[in-house]
N, C-alpha and C. Protein backbone atom coordinates (compact mmCIF):
# COMPACT_ATOMS: atom_id res chain seq x y z
N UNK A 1 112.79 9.64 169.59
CA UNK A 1 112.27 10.99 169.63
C UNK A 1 112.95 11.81 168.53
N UNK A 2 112.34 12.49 167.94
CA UNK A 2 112.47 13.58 167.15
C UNK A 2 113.59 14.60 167.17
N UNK A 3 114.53 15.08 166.72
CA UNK A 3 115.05 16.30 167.33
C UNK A 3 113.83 17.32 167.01
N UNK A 4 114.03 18.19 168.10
CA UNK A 4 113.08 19.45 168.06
C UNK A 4 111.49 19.38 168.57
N UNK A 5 111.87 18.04 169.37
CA UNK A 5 110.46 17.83 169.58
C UNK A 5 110.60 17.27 170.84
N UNK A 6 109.87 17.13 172.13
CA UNK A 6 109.82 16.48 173.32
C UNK A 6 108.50 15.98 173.76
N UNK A 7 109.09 14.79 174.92
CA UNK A 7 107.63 14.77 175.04
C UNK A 7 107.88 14.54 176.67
N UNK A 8 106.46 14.41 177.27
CA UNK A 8 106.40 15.06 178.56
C UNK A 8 105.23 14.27 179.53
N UNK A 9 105.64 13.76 180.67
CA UNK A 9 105.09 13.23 181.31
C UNK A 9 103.67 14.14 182.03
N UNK A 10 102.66 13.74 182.68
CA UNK A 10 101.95 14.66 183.25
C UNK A 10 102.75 14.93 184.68
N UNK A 11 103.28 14.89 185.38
CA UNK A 11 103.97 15.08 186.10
C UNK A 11 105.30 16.00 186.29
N UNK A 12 105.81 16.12 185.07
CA UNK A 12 106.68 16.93 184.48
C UNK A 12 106.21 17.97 183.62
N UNK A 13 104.96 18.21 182.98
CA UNK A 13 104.66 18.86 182.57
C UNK A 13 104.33 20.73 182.79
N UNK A 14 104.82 20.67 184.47
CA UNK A 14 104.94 21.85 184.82
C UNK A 14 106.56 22.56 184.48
N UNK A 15 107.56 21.97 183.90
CA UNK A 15 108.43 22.12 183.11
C UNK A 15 108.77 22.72 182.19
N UNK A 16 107.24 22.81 181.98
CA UNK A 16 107.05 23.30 180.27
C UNK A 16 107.25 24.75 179.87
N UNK A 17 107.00 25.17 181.51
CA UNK A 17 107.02 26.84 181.32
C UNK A 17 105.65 27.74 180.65
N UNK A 18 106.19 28.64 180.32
CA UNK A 18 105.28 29.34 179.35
C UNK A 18 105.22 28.87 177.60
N UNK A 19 105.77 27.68 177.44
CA UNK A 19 105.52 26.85 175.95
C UNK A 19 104.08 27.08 175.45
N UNK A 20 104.44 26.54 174.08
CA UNK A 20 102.94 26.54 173.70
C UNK A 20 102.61 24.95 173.36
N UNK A 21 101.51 24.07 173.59
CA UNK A 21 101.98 22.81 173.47
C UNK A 21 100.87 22.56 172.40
N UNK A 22 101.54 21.66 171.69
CA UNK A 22 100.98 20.81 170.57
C UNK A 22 100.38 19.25 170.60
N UNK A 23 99.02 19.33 170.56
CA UNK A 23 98.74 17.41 171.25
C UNK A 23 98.60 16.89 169.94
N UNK A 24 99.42 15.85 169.76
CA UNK A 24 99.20 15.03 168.60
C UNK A 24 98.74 13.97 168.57
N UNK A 25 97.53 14.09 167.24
CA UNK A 25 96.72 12.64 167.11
C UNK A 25 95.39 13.40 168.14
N UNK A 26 95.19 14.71 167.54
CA UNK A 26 93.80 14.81 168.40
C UNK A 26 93.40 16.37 167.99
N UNK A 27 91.94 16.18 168.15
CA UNK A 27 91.65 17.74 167.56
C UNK A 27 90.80 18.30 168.44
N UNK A 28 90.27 19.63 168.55
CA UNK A 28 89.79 20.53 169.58
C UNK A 28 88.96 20.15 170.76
N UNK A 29 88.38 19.11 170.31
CA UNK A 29 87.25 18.48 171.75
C UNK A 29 88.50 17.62 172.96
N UNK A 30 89.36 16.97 172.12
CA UNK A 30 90.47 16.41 172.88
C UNK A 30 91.10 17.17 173.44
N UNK A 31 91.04 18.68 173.13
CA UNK A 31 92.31 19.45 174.35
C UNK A 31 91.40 19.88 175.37
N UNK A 32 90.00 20.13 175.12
CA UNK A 32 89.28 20.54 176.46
C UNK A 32 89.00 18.98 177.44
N UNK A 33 88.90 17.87 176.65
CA UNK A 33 88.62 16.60 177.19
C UNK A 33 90.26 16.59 178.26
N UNK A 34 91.28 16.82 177.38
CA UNK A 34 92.74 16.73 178.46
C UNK A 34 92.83 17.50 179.49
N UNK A 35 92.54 18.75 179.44
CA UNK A 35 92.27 20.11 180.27
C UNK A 35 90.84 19.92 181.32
N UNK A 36 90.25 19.08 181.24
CA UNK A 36 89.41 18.58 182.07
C UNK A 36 89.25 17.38 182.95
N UNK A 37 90.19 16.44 182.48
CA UNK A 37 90.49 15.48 183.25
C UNK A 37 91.78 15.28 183.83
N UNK A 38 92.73 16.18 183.66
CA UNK A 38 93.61 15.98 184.03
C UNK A 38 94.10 17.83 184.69
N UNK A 39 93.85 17.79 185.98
CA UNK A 39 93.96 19.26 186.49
C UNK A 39 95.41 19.50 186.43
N UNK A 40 96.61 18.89 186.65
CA UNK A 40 97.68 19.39 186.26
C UNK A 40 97.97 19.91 185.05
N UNK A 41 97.66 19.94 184.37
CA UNK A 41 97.65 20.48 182.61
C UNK A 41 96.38 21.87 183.25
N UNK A 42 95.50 21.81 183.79
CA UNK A 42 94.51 22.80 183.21
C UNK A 42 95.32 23.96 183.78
N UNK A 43 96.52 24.09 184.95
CA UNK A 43 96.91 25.31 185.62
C UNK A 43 98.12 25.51 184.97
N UNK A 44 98.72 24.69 183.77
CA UNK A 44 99.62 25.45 182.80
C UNK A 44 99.47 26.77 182.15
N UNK A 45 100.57 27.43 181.91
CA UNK A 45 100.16 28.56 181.35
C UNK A 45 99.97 28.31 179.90
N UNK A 46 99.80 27.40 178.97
CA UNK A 46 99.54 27.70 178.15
C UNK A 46 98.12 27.01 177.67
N UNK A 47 97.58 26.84 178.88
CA UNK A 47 96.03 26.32 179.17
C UNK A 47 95.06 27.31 178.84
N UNK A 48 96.01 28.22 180.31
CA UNK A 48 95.01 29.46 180.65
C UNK A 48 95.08 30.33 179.54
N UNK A 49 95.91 30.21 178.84
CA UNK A 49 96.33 31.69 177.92
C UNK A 49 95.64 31.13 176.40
N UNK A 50 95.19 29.90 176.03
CA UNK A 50 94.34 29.16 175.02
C UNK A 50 96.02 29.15 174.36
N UNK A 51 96.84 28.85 174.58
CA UNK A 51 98.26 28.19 173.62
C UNK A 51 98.26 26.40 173.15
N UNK A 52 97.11 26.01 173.35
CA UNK A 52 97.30 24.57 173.58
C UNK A 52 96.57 24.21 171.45
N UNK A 53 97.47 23.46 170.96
CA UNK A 53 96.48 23.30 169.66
C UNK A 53 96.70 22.14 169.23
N UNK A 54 95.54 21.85 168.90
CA UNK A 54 95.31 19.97 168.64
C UNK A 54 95.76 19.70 167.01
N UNK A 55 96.85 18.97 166.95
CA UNK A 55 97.23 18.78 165.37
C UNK A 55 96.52 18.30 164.44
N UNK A 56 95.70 17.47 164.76
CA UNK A 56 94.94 16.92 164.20
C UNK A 56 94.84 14.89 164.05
N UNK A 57 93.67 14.47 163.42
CA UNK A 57 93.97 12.73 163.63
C UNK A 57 95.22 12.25 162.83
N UNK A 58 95.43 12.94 161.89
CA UNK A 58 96.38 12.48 160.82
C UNK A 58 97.40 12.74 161.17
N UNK A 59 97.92 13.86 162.35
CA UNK A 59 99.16 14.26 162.69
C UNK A 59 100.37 12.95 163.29
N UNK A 60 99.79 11.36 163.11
CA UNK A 60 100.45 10.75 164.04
C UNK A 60 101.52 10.40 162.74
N UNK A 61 101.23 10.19 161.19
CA UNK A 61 102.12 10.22 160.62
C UNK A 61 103.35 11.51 159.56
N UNK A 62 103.71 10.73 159.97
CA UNK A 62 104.68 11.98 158.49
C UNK A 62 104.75 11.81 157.22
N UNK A 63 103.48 12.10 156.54
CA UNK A 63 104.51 11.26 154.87
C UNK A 63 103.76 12.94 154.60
N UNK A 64 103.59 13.02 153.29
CA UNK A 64 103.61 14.54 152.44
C UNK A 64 102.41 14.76 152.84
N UNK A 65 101.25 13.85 152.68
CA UNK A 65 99.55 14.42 153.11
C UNK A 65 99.63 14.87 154.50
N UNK A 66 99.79 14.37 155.40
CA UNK A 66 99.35 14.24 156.90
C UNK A 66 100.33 15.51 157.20
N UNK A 67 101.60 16.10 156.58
CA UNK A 67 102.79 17.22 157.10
C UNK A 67 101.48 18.36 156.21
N UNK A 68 100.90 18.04 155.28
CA UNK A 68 100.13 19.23 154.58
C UNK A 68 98.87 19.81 155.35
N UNK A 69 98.48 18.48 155.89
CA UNK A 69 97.16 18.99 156.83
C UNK A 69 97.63 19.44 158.24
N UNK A 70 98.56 19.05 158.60
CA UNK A 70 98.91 19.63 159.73
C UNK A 70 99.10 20.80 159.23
N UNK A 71 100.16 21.36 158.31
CA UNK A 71 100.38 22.75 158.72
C UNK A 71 99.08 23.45 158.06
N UNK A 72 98.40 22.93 157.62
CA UNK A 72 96.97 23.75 157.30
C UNK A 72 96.43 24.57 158.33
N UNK A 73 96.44 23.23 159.35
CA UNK A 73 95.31 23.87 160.68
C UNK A 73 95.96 24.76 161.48
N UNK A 74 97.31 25.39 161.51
CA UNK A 74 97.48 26.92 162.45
C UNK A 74 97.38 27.66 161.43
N UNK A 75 97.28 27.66 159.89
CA UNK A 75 97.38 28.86 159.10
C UNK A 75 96.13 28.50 158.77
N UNK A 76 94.82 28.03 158.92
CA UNK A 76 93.22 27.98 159.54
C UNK A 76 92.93 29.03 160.50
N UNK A 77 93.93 28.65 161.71
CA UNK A 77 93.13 29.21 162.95
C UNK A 77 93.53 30.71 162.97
N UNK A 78 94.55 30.81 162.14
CA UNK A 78 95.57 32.09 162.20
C UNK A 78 94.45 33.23 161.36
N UNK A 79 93.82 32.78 160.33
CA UNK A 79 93.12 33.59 159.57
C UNK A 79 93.60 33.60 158.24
């Protein structure tokens, strides 16, 4: 694991608090597909509050492209 980064069982995931969570290796149809099949995630608060953002397919590696498109897509959604 990463420093600065965790990861989280569905079971534990009420843990999370008021976080904002990041799904990696998946983009916007995948967080409503997670938030729909899995009801413990949909009563998180950062479900209800739309905090949830999909990194994208490329997010599973790190080299210079895949760290560029990731941070593309919150300064996308940001405006």
């Amino acid at each position: 694991m990463r420093a600065g980064s965790s990861a989280s069982s569905f079971e534990n995931a009420g843990r999370l608090g008021a976080s904002s969570l990041y799904i990696v290796n998946a983009d916007g149809s995948d967080v409503a597909e997670y938030r729909e099949s899995h009801p413990v995630l949909a009563v998180l608060p950062a479900f209800a509050e739309g905090r949830v953002h999909a990194l994208g397919p490329e997010s599973f590696r790190l080299d210079r492209f895949a760290a560029m498109a990731v941070l593309a897509r919150p300064a996308a959604a940001a405006g």
